[in-house]
Protein backbone atom coordinates (compact mmCIF):
# COMPACT_ATOMS: atom_id res chain seq x y z
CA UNK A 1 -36.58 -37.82 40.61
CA UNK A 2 -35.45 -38.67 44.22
CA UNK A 3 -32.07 -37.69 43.30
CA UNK A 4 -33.72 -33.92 42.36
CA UNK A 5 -35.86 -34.24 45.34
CA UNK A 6 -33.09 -34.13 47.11
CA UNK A 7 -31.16 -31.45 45.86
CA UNK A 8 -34.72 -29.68 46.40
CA UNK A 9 -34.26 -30.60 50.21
CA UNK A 10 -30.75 -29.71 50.45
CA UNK A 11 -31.48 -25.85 49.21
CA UNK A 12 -34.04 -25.33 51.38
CA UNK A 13 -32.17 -26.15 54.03
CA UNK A 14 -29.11 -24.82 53.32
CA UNK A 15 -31.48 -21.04 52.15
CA UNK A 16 -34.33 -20.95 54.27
CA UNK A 17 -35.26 -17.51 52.81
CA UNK A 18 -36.14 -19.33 49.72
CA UNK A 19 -39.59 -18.80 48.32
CA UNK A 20 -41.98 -21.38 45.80
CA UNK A 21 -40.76 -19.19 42.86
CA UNK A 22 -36.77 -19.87 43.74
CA UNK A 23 -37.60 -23.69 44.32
CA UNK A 24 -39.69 -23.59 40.56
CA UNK A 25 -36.71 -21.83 39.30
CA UNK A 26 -34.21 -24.62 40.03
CA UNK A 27 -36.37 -26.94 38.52
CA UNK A 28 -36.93 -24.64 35.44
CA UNK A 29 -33.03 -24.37 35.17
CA UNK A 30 -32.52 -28.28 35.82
CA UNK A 31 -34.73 -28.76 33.02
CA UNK A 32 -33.68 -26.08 30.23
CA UNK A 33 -30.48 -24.94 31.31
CA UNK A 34 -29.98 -21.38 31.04
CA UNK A 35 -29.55 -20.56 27.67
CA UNK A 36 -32.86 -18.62 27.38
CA UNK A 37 -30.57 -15.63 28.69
CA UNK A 38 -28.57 -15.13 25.72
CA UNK A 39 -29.90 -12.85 23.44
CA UNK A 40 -27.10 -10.29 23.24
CA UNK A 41 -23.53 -12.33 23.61
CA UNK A 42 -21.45 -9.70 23.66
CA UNK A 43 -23.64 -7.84 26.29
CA UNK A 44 -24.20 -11.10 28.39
CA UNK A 45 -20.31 -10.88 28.54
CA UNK A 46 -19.79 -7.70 29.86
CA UNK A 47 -22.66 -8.52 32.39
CA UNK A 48 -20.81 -11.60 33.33
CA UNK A 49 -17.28 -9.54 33.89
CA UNK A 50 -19.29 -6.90 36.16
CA UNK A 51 -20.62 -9.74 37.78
CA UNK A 52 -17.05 -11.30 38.95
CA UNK A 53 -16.09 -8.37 39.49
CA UNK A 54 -18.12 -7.64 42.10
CA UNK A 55 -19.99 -10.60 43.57
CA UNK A 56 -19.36 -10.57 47.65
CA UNK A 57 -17.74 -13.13 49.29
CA UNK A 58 -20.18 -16.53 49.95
CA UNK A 59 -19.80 -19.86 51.23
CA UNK A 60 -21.44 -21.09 48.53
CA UNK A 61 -19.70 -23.92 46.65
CA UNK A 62 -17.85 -23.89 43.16
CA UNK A 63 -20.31 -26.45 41.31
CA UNK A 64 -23.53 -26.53 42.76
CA UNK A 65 -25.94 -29.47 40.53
CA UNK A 66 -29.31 -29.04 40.03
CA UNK A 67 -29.94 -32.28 38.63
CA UNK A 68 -31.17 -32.43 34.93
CA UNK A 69 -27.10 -32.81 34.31
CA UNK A 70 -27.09 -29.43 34.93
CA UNK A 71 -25.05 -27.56 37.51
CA UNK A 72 -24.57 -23.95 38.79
CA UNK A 73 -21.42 -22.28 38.63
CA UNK A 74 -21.08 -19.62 41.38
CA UNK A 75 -19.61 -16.62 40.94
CA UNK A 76 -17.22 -15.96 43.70
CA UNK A 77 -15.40 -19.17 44.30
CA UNK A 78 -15.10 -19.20 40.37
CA UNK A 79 -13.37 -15.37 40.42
CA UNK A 80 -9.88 -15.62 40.33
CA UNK A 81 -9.75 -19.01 39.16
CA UNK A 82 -11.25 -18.58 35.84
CA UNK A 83 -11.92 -15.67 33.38
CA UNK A 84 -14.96 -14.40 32.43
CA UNK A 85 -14.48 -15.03 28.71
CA UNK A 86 -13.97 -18.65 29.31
CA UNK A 87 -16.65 -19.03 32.21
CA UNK A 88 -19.03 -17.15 28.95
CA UNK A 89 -17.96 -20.16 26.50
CA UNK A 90 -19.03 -22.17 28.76
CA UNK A 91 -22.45 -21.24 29.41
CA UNK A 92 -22.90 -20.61 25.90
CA UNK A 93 -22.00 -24.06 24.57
CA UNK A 94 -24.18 -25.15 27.25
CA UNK A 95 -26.88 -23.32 26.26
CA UNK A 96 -26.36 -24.48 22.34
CA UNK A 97 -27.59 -28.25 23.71
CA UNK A 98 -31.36 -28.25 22.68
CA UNK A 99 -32.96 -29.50 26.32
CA UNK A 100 -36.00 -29.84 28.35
CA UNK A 101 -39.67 -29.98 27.51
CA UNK A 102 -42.83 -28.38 28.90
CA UNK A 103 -44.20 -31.65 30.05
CA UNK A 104 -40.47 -32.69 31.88
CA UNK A 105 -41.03 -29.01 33.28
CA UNK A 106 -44.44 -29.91 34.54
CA UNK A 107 -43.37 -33.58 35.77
CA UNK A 108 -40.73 -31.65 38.27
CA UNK A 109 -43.02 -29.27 39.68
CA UNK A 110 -44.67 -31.82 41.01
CA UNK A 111 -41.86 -32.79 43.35
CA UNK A 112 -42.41 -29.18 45.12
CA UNK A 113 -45.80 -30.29 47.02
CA UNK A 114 -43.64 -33.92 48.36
CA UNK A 115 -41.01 -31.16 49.89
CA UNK A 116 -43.99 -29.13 51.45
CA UNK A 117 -45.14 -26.47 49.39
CA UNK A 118 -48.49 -25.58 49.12
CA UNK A 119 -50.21 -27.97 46.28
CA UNK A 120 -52.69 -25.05 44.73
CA UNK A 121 -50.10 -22.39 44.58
CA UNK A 122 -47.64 -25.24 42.96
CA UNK A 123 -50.49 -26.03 40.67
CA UNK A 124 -50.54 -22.02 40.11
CA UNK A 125 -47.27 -22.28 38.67
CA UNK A 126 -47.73 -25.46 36.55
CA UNK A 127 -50.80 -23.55 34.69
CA UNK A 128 -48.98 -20.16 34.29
CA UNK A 129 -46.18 -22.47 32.10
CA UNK A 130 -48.39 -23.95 30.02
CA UNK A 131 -50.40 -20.48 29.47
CA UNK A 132 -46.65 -18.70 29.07
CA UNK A 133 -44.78 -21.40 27.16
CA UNK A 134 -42.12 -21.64 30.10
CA UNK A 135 -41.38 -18.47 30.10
CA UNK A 136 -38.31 -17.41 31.92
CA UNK A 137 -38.49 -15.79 35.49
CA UNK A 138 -35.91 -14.34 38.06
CA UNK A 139 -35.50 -15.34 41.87
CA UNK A 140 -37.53 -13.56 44.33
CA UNK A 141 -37.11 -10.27 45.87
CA UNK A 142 -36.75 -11.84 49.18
CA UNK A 143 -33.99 -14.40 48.12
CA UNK A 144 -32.02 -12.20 45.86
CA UNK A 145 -32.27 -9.70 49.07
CA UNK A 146 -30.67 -12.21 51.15
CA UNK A 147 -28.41 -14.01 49.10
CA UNK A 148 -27.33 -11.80 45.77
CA UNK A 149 -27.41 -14.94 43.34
CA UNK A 150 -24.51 -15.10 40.86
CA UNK A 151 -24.08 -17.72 39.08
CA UNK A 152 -24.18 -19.03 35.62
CA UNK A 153 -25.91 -22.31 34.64
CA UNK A 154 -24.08 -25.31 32.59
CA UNK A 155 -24.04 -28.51 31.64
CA UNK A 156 -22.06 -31.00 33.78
CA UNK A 157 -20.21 -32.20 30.94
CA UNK A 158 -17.99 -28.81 30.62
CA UNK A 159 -18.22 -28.10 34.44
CA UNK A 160 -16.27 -31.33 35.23
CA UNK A 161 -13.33 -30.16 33.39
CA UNK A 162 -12.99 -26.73 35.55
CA UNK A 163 -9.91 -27.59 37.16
CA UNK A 164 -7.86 -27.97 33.26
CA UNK A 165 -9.91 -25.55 32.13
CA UNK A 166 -8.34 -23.09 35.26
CA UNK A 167 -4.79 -24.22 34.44
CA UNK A 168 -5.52 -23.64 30.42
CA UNK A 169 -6.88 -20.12 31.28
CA UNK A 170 -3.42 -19.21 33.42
CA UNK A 171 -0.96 -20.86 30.95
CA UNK A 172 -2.57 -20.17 27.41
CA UNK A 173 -2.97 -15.66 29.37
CA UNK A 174 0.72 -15.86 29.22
CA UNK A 175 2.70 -18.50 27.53
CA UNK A 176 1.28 -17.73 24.40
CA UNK A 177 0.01 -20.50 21.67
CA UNK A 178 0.04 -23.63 24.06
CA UNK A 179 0.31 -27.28 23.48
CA UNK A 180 -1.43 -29.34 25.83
CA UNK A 181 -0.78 -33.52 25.81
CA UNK A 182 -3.73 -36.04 27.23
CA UNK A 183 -2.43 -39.40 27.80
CA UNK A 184 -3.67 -42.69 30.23
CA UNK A 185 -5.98 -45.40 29.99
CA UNK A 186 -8.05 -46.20 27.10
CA UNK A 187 -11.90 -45.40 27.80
CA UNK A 188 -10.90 -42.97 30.67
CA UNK A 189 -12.31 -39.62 29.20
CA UNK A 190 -9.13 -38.99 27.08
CA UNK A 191 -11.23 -37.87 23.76
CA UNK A 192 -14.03 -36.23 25.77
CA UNK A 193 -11.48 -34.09 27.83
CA UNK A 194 -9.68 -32.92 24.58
CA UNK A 195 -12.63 -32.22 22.27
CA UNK A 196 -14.19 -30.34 25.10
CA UNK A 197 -10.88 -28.21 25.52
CA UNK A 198 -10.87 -27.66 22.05
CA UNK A 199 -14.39 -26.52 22.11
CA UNK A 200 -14.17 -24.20 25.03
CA UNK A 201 -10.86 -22.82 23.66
CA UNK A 202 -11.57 -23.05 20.32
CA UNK A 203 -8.52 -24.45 20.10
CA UNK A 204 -6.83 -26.69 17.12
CA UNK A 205 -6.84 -30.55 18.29
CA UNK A 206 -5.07 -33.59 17.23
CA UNK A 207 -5.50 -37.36 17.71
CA UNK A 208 -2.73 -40.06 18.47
CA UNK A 209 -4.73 -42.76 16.81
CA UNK A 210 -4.12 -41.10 13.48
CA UNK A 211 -0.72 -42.02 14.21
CA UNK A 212 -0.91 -45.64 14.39
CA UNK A 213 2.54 -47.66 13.63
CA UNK A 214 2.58 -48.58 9.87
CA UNK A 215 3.86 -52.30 8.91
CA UNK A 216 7.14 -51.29 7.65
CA UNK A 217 8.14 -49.68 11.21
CA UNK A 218 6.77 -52.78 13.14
CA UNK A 219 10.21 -54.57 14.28
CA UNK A 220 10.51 -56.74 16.70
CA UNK A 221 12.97 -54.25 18.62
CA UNK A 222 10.51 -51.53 18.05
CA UNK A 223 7.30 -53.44 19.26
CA UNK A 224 9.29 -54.62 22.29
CA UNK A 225 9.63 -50.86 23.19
CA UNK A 226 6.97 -49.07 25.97
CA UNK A 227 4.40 -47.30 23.50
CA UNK A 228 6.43 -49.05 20.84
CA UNK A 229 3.32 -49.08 18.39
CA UNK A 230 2.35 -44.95 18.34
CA UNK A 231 4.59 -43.61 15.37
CA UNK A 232 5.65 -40.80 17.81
CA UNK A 233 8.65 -39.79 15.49
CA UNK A 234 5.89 -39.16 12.78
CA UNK A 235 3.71 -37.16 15.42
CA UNK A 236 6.72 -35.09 16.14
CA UNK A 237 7.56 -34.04 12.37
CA UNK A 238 3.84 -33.12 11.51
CA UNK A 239 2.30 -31.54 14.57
CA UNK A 240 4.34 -31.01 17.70
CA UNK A 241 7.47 -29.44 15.74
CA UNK A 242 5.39 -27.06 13.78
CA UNK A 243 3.38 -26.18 16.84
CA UNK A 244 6.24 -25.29 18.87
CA UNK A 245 7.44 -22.97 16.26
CA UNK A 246 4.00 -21.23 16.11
CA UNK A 247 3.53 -22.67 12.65
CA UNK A 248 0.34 -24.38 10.88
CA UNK A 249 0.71 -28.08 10.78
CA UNK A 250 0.27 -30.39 7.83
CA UNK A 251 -1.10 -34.29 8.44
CA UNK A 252 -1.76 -37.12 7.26
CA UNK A 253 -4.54 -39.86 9.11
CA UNK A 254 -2.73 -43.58 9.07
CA UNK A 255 -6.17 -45.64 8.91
CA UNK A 256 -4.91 -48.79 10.64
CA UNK A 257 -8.00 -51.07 8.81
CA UNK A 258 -6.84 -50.16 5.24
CA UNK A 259 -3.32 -49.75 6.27
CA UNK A 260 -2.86 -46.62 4.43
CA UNK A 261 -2.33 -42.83 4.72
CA UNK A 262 -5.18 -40.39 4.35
CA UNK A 263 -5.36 -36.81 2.23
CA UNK A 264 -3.36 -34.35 3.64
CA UNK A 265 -4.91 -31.98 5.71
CA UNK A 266 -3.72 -28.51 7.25
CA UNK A 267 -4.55 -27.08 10.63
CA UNK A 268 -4.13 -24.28 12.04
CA UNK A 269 -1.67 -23.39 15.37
CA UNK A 270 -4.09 -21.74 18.19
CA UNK A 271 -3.58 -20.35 21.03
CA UNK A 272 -4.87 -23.37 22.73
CA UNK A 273 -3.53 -26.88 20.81
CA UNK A 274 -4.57 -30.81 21.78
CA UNK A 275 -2.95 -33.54 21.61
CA UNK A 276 -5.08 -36.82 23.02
CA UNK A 277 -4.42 -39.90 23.07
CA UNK A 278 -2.20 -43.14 24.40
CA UNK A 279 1.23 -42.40 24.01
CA UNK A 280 1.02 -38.38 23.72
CA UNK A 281 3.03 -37.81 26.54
CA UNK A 282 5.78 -40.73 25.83
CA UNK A 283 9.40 -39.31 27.08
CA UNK A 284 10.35 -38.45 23.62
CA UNK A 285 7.45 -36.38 22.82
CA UNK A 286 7.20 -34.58 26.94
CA UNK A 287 9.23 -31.71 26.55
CA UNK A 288 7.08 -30.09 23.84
CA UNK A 289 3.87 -29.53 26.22
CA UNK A 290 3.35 -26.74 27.87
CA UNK A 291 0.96 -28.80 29.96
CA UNK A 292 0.73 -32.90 30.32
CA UNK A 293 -2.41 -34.16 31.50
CA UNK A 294 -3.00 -38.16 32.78
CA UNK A 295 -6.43 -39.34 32.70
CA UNK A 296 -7.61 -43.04 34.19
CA UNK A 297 -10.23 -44.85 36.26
CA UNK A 298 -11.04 -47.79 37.94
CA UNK A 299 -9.99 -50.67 35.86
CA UNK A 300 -13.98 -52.27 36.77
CA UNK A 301 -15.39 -48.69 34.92
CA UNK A 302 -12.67 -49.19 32.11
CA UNK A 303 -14.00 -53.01 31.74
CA UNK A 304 -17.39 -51.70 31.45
CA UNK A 305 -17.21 -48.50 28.90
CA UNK A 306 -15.26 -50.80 26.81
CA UNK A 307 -17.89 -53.23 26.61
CA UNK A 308 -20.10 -50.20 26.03
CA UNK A 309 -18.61 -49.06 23.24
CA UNK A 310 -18.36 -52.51 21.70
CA UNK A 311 -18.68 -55.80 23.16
CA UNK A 312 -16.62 -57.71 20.29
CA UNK A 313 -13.63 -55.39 20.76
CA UNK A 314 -13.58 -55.84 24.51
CA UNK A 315 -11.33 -59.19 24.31
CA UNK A 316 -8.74 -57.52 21.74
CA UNK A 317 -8.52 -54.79 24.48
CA UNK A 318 -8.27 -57.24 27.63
CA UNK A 319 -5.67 -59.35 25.47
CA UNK A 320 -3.60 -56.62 24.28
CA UNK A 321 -4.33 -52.89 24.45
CA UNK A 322 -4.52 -52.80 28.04
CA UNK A 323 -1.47 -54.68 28.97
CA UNK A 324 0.49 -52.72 26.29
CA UNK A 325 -1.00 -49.51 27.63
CA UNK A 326 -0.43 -50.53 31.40
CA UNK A 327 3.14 -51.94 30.65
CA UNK A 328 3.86 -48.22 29.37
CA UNK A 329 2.61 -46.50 32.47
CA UNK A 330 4.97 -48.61 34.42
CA UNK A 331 8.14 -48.12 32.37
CA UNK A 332 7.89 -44.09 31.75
CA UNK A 333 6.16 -43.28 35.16
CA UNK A 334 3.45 -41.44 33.33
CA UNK A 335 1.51 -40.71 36.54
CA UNK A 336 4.26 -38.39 38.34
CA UNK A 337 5.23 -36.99 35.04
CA UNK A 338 1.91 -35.46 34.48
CA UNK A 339 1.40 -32.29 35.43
CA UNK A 340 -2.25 -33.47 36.30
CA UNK A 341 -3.62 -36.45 36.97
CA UNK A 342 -7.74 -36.58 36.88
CA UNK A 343 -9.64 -39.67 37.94
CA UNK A 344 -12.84 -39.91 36.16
């Protein structure tokens, strides 16, 4: 709560026009989001593309949280950087996430009378919810007079990724059906960042840990090699050749517990395709992405999402994952190649 407290402080500062109902609205947003505005998608569209098409120049930043793990995206710092389509998908996956409760709601508001506001007229507000089922409201005449809100409200899980999701908007307009590759360090967001692209995009996406290097490939030359152990030739035939000839691919899952090949199973090319994983972006594979993205983080975080994820893998990784994967990143120079680089 002292985190939203001050984020409460910060916008009264920074709008001093803003009234009780504009400081209850944040809170409203920070607890359900903003997906109580969809009703009519294809009309909240259109809305949204009159919107950045006319919003006036503010100072107001790109990603603005409102705690809750939600943020607001503004308007004009987003036009031109991001279309209104993908800015929509967005908002609307956002709003899919079933968040927020009356009594969370109610909790907040109580924050309002510890940043000065008036504790019967807050109190006012509380009972109107409850009476209302937190019903939505708009901003106040005075602060929409003096600062023409436009924004769109989101979960800080997709609004992290606006920078790739810029570059994905500008490449995938006019390149056509694009392949994008996610390499770097295990437990850095490689999986996240991919299934998110694939979500916004609706886009086809593809794992390299289905691609695992079966016993019968496992020399001792081969092993010895930088990414040795990701059947990249096998990665090449199934998805990256068929997707740079705009055709469907065809693959097969090597489970690397049973040591065997899974059912077939066909995918479609997109206009947006993902390929994640260690070893995507190994110089053999490189030339076939229309965009290369490297992903790490402080070895310390790595250490500790590992250990998250499961504390009896975490030696196998410390042994042998991450000095293959780090030994790799040295010999092919992954960081320069990239054509981004995001630290998360």
């Amino acid at each position: 709560m002292e985190e939203l407290k001050k984020i409460l402080l910060d916008e009264l500062k920074a709008r001093p026009a803003m009234e009780l109902q504009d400081a209850v609205k944040l809170l409203y947003q920070s607890e359900f989001g903003g997906g109580h505005l969809i009703t009519d998608p294809e009309g909240a569209l259109a809305r949204l593309r009159e919107e950045m098409a006319s919003c006036r120049a503010t100072d107001d930043p790109l990603i603005q949280p409102i705690g809750g793990g939600m943020v607001r995206i503004n308007l004009w710092p987003a036009s031109g950087r991001i279309s209104a389509e993908t800015l929509f998908r967005l908002f609307l996956l956002s709003s899919n996430v079933p968040r927020g409760t009356e009594e969370g709601f109610i909790r907040k508001l109580s924050l309002l009378c510890e940043v000065g506001y008036d504790r019967a007229q807050v109190e006012r507000w509380a009972e109107a919810a409850r009476d209302n089922g937190c019903a939505p409201f708009s901003h106040s005449d005075a602060y929409r007079a003096a600062y023409r809100p436009a924004y769109r409200v989101v979960t800080w899980e997709y609004a992290r990724w606006f920078d790739v999701y810029s570059a994905v908007d500008r490449l995938s307009r006019f390149a056509g059906p694009i392949i994008i590759g996610i390499d770097g360090m295990c437990a850095s967001g490689k999986t996240t960042l991919g299934s998110a692209l694939a979500e916004v995009f609706e886009g086809s996406l593809f794992h390299t840990d289905d691609y695992y290097l079966p016993p019968e490939k496992r020399t001792r030359r081969r092993m010895d090699e930088p990414g040795g152990n990701m059947d990249r030739e096998r990665l090449l035939e199934e998805v990256l050749v068929p997707l740079s000839r705009r055709q469907d691919t065809v693959t097969r899952a090597f489970d690397c517990g049973t040591m065997e090949y899974g059912e077939e199973r066909k995918t479609a090319c997109r206009r947006v395709n993902i390929v994640e994983g260690s070893y995507s972006l190994h110089p053999e594979l490189a030339d076939f992405y229309t965009l290369k993205i490297a992903t790490r983080t402080d070895p310390a975080v790595q250490l500790e999402r590992l250990a998250a994820r499961g504390p009896d893998m975490l030696g196998s990784f410390i042994a042998r994952w991450i000095p293959l994967e780090n030994s790799y990143f040295s010999a092919t120079d992954l960081w320069s190649r990239a054509d981004m680089t995001i630290d998360t």
